[in-house]
Protein backbone atom coordinates (compact mmCIF):
# COMPACT_ATOMS: atom_id res chain seq x y z
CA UNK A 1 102.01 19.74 169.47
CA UNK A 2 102.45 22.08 172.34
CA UNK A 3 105.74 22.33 174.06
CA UNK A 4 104.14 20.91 176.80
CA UNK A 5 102.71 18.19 175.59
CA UNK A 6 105.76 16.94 174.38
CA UNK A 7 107.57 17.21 177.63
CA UNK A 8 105.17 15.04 178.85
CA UNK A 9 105.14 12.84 176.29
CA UNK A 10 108.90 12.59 176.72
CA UNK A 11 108.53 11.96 180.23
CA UNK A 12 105.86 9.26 179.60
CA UNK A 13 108.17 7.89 176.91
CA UNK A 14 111.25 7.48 179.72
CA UNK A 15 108.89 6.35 182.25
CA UNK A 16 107.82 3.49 180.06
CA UNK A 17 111.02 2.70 179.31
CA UNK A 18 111.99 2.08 182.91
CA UNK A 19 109.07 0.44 183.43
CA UNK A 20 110.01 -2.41 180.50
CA UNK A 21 113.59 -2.42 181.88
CA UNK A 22 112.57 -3.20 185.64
CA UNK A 23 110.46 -5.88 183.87
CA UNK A 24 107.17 -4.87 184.80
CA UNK A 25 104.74 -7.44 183.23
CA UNK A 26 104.10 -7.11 179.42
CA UNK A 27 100.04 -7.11 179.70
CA UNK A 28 99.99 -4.11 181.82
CA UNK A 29 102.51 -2.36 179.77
CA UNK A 30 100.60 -2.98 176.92
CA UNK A 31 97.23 -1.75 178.37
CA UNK A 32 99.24 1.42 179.06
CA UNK A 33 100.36 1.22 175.54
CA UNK A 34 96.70 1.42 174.26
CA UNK A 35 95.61 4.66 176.77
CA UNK A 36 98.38 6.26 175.68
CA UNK A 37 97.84 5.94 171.99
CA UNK A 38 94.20 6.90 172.38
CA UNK A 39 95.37 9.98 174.00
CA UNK A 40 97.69 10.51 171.17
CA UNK A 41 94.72 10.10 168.87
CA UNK A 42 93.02 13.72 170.54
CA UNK A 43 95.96 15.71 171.96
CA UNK A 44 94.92 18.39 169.23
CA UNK A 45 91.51 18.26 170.18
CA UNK A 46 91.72 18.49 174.14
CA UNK A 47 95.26 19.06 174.82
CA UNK A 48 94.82 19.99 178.77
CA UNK A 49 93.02 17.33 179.51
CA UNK A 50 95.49 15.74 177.03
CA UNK A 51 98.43 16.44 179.45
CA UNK A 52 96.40 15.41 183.03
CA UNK A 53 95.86 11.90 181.62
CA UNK A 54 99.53 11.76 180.53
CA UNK A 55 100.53 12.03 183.98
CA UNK A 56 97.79 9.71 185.40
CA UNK A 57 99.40 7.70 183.00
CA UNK A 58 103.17 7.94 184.11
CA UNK A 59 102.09 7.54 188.05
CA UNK A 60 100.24 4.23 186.88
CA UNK A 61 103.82 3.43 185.24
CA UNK A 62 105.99 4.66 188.74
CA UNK A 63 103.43 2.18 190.37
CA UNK A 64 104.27 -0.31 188.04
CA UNK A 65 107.94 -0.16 188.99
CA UNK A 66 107.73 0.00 192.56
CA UNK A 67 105.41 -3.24 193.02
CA UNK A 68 107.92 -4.64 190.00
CA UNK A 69 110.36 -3.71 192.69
CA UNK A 70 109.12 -4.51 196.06
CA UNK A 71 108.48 -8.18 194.67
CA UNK A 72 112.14 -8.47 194.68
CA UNK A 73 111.21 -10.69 191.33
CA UNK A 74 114.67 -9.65 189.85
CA UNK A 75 115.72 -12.34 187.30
């Protein structure tokens, strides 16, 4: 995997972390879950488009967090 790749991958990997700590609902993690395993799938194949989805992926996750967030839906 290229070095970038896997910084972004690391990044996503954090960023959906967060996201399942601030308790952003489990549904849209896992739809998340699925894009990002079907990128997975053809990083080799089309790694710089690859890397653009991976950060479409982590903004959809920031997004996540901040409506988790502004809900004030804190248990």
């Amino acid at each position: 995997m290229r070095p970038s790749l896997l910084a972004a991958h690391r990044q996503l990997l954090t960023t959906y972390e967060a996201a399942r700590r601030a308790g952003v609902d489990s549904e849209a993690l896992a739809r998340v879950q699925r894009r990002w395993t079907n990128l997975q799938r053809r990083a080799s194949d089309r790694p710089d488009a690859t890397l653009d989805r991976y950060r479409d992926l982590q903004l959809q996750l920031l997004d996540l967090i901040e409506e988790r967030r502004s809900t004030g839906n804190d248990w």
